[in-house]
Protein backbone atom coordinates (compact mmCIF):
# COMPACT_ATOMS: atom_id res chain seq x y z
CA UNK A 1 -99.45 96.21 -4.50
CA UNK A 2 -96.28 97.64 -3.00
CA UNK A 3 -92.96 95.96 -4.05
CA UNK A 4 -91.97 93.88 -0.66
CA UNK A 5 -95.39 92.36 -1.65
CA UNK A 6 -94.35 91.53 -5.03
CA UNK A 7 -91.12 90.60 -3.80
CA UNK A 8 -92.46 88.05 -1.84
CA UNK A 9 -94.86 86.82 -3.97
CA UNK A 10 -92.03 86.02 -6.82
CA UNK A 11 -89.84 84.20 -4.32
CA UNK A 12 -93.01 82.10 -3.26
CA UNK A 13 -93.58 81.22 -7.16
CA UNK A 14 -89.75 80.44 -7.93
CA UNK A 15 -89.65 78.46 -4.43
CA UNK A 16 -92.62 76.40 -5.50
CA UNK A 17 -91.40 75.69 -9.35
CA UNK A 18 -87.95 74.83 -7.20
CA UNK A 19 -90.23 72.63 -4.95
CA UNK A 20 -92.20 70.96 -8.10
CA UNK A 21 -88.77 70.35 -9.82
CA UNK A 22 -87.13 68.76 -7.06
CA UNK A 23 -90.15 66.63 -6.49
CA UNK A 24 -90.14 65.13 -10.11
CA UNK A 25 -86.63 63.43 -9.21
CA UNK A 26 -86.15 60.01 -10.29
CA UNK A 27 -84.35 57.48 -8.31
CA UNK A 28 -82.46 55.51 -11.32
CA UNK A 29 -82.08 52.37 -9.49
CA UNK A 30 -86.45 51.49 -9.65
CA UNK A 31 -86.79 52.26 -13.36
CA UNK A 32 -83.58 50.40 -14.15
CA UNK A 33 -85.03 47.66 -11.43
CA UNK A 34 -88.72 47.89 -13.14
CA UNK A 35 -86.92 47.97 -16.58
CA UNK A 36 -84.66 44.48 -15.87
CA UNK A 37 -87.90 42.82 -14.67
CA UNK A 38 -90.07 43.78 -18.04
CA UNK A 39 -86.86 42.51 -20.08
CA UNK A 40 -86.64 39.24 -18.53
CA UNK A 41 -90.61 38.89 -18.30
CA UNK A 42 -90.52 39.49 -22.42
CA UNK A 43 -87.69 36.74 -22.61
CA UNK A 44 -89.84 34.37 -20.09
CA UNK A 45 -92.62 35.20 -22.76
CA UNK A 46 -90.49 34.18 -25.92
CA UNK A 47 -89.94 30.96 -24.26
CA UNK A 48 -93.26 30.09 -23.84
CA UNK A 49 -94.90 31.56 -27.15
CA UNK A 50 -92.01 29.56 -28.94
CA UNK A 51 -93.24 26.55 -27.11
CA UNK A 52 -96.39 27.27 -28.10
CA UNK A 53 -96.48 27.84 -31.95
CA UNK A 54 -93.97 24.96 -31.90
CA UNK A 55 -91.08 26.30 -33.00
CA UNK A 56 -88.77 25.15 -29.83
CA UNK A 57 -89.81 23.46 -27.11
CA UNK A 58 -89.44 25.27 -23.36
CA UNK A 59 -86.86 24.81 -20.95
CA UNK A 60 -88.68 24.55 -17.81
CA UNK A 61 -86.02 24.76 -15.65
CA UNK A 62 -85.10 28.94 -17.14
CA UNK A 63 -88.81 29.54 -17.08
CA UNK A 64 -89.23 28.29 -13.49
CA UNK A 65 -86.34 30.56 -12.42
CA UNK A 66 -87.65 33.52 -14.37
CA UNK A 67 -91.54 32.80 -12.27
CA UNK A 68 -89.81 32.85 -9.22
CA UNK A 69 -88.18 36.15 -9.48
CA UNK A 70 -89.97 38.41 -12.48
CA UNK A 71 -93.49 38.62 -10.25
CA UNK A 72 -91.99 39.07 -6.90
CA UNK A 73 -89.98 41.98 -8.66
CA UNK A 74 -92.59 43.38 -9.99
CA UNK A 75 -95.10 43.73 -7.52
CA UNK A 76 -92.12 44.83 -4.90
CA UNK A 77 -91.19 47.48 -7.43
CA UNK A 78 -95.29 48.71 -7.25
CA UNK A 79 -95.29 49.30 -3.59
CA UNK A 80 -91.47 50.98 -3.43
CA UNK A 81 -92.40 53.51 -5.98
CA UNK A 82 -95.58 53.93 -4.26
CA UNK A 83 -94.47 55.54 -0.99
CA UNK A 84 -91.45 56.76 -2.97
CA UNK A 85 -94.69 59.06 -4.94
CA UNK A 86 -95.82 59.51 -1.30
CA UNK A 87 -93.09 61.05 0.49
CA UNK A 88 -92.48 63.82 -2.18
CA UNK A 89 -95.55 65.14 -1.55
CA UNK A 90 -95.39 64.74 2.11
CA UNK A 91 -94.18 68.20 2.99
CA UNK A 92 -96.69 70.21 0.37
CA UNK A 93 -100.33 71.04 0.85
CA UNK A 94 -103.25 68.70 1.85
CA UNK A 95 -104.76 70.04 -0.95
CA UNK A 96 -101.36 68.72 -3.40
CA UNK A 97 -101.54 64.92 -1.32
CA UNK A 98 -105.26 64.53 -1.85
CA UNK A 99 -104.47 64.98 -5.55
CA UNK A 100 -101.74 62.67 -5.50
CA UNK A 101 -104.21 59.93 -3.95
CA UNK A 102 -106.95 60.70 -6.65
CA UNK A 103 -104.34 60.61 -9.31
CA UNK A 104 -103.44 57.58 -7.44
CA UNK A 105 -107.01 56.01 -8.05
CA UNK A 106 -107.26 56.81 -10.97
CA UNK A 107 -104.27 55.08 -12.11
CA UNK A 108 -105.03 52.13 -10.27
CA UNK A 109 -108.36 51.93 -12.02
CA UNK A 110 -106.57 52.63 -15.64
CA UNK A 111 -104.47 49.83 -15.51
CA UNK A 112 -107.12 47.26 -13.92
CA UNK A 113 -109.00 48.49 -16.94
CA UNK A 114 -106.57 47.55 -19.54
CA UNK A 115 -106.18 44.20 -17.58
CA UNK A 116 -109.70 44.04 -18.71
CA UNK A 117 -109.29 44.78 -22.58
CA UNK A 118 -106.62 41.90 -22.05
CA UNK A 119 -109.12 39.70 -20.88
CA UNK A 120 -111.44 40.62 -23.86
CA UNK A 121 -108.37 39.72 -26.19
CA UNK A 122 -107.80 36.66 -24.49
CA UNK A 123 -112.00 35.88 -24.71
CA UNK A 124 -111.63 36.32 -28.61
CA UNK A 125 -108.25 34.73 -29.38
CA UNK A 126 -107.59 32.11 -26.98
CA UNK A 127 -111.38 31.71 -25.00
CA UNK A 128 -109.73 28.30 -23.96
CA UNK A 129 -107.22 29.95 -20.88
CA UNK A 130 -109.32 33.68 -20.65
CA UNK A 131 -107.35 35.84 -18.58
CA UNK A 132 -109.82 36.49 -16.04
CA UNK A 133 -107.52 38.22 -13.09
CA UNK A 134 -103.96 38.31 -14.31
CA UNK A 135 -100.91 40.99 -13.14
CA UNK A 136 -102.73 43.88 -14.66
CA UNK A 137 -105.80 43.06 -12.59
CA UNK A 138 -104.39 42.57 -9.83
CA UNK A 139 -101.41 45.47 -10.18
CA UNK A 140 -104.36 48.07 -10.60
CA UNK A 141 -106.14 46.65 -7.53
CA UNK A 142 -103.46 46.77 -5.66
CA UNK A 143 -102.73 50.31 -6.40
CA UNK A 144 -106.01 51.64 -5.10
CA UNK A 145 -106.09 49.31 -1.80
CA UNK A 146 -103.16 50.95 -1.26
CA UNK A 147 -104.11 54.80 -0.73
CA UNK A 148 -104.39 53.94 3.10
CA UNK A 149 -101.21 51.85 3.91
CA UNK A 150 -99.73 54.93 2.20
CA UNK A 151 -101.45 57.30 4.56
CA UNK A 152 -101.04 55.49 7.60
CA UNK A 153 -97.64 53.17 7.47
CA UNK A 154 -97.23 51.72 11.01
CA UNK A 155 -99.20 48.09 9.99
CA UNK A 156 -98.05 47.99 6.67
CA UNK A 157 -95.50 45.69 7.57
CA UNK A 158 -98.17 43.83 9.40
CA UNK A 159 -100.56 43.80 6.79
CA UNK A 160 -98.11 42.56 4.16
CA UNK A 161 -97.08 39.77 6.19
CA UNK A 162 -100.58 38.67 6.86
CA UNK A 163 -102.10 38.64 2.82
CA UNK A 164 -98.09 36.40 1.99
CA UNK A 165 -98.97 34.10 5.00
CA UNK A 166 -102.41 33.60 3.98
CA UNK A 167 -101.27 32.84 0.53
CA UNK A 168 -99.62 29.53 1.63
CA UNK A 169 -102.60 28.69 3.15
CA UNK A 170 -105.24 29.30 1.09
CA UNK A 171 -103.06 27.13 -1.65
CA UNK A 172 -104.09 24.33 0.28
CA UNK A 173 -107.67 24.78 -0.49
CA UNK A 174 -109.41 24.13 -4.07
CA UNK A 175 -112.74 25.75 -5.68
CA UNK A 176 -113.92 23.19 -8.43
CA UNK A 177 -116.16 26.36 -9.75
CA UNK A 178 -115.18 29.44 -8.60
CA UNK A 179 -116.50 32.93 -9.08
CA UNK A 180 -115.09 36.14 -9.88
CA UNK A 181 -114.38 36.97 -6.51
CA UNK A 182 -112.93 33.64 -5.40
CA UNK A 183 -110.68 34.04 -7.85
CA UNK A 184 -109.99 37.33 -7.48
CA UNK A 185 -109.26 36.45 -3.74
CA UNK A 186 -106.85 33.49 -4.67
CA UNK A 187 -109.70 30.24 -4.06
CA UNK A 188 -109.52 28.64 -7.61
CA UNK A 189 -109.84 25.08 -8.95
CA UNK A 190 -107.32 22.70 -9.03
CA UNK A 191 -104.29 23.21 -11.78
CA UNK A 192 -105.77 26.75 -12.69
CA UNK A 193 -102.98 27.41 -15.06
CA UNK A 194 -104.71 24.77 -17.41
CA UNK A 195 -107.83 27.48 -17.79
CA UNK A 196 -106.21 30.56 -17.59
CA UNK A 197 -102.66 32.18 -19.49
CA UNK A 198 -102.48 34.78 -16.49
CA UNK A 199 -103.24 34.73 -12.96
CA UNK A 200 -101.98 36.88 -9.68
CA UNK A 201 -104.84 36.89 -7.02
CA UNK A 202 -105.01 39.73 -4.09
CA UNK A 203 -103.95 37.24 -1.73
CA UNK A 204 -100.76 37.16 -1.69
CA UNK A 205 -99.87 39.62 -4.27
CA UNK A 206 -101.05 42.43 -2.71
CA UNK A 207 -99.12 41.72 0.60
CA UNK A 208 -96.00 41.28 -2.08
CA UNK A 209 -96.75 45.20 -2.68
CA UNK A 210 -97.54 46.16 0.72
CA UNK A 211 -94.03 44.28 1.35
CA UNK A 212 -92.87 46.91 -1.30
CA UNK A 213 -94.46 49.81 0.79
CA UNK A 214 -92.54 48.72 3.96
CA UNK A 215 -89.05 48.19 1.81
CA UNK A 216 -89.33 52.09 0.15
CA UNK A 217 -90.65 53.52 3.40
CA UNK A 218 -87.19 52.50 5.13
CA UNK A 219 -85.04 52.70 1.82
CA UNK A 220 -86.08 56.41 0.80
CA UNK A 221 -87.00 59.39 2.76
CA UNK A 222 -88.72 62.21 0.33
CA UNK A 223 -85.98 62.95 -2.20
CA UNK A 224 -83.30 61.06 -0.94
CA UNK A 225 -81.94 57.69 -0.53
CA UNK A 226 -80.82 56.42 3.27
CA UNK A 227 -78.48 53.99 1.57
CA UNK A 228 -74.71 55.19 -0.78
CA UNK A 229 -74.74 53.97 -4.55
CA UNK A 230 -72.94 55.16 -7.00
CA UNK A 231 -74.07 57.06 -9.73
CA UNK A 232 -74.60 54.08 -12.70
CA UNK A 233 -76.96 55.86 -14.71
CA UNK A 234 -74.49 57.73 -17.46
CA UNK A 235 -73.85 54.30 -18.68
CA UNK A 236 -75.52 53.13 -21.26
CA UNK A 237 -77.40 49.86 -20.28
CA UNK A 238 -78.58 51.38 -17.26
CA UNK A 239 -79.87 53.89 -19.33
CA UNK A 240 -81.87 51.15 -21.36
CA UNK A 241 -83.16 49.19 -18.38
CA UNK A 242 -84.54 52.86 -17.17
CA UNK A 243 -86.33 53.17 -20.60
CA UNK A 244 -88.19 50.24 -20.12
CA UNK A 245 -88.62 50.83 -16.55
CA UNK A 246 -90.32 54.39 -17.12
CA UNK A 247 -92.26 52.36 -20.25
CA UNK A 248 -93.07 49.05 -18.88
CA UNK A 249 -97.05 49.02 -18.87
CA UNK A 250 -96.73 50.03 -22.56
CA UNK A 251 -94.13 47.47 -23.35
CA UNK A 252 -96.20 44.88 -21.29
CA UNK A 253 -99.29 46.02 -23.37
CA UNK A 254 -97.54 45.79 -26.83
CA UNK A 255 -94.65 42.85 -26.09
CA UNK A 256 -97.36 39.93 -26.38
CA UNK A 257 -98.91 40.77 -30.05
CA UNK A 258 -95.83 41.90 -31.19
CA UNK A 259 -93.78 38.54 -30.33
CA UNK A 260 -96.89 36.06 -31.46
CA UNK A 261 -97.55 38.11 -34.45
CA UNK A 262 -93.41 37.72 -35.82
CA UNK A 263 -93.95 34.06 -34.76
CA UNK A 264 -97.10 32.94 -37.10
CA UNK A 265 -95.44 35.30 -40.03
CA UNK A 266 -92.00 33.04 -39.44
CA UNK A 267 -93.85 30.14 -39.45
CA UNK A 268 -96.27 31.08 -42.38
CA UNK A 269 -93.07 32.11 -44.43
């Protein structure tokens, strides 16, 4: 090997550890985003589980307010970081973007499965309202019916509006016994929070993330934002909102136990 060729073949290995590096950029303002969202979904929680083991009854109106906004969030937040993932890769091999859609998969089908320990849990402790398609579910789902509105984005936006209009319709329409799949589609019997502690069916959560595709695709373009902010993230609850935004499925696994746990010791003390 002669030394142009080694020349060149050290500039192509520092331009790809360049190219890798500048890929794993973070855009502060979705963790922080993602992080807010699992902080007032914990507090929505507290309410409720101190309703629950009676220690203070609920006010409806706060946890209203917190439903209307904490899911929305979320499942915004899914799709933006999504085809924010997406358009890093977009400029690298086939061979690196068919990874990223495996390791996309793969994902998708980790967190469906923890939905499912959850609904184990929920079979053992509370087998009264079993948790048989909650966020997790329906978060993992989403992440896998995704791969192709990531690949080809021109009826995303079409799409997502679709699955949120069909939403308000299907509403309209009850399932005295569903199935698995009816209620995985969003047909379920009348007052279904009475029989179940979580529940966030394809239709319309998905199009909520699709939505999510469409809002990233337009705010972000590979490693950049097409929008000015100013640099919050050396202060320090930004920094603790993007904590719990790059650790929200692990707080959203542990939160739960943690909070009814400290409850029935306060109230057995």
């Amino acid at each position: 090997m002669n030394k142009n060729n080694g020349d060149k073949l050290k500039l192509n290995k520092i331009k790809k550890v360049l190219t890798q590096t500048h890929s794993s950029k973070r855009f502060f303002e979705i963790d922080m985003l993602r992080g807010l969202a699992i902080v007032l979904m914990i507090f929505g929680h507290i309410l409720w589980d101190l309703d629950y083991f009676g220690v203070a009854p609920i006010n409806n109106d706060v946890y209203s307010l917190l439903q209307k906004i904490v899911p929305p969030l979320f499942f915004l937040l899914v799709g933006v970081s999504l085809v924010v993932g997406k358009k890093k890769i977009e400029n690298r091999s086939i061979e690196d973007e068919e990874s990223y859609y495996k390791r996309l998969i793969l994902r998708g089908f980790k967190i469906f499965g923890l939905g499912m320990i959850l609904t184990i849990g929920s079979l053992i402790f509370m087998p009264e309202k079993v948790v048989i398609f909650g966020v997790l579910h329906c978060i993992g789902l989403s992440i896998v019916l995704s791969v192709p509105f990531l690949k080809y984005r021109n009826y995303t936006l079409l799409f997502s509006l679709l699955f949120i209009f069909a939403g308000s319709i299907i509403t309209q329409y009850t399932v005295e016994n569903p199935t698995i799949l009816h209620l995985t589609i969003g047909l379920h019997q009348t007052d279904v929070w009475r029989y179940t502690l979580d529940y966030f069916p394809l239709v319309p959560w998905f199009g909520v993330c699709l939505l999510g595709i469409v809002i990233g695709d337009w705010l972000y373009s590979g490693n950049k934002r097409r929008f000015k902010m100013p640099d919050l993230s050396k202060y320090r609850p930004v920094k603790l909102f993007e904590w719990a935004g790059r650790h929200s499925l692990g707080l959203y696994i542990l939160h739960q136990p943690i909070i009814a746990g400290a409850l029935s010791l306060f109230i057995l003390l």
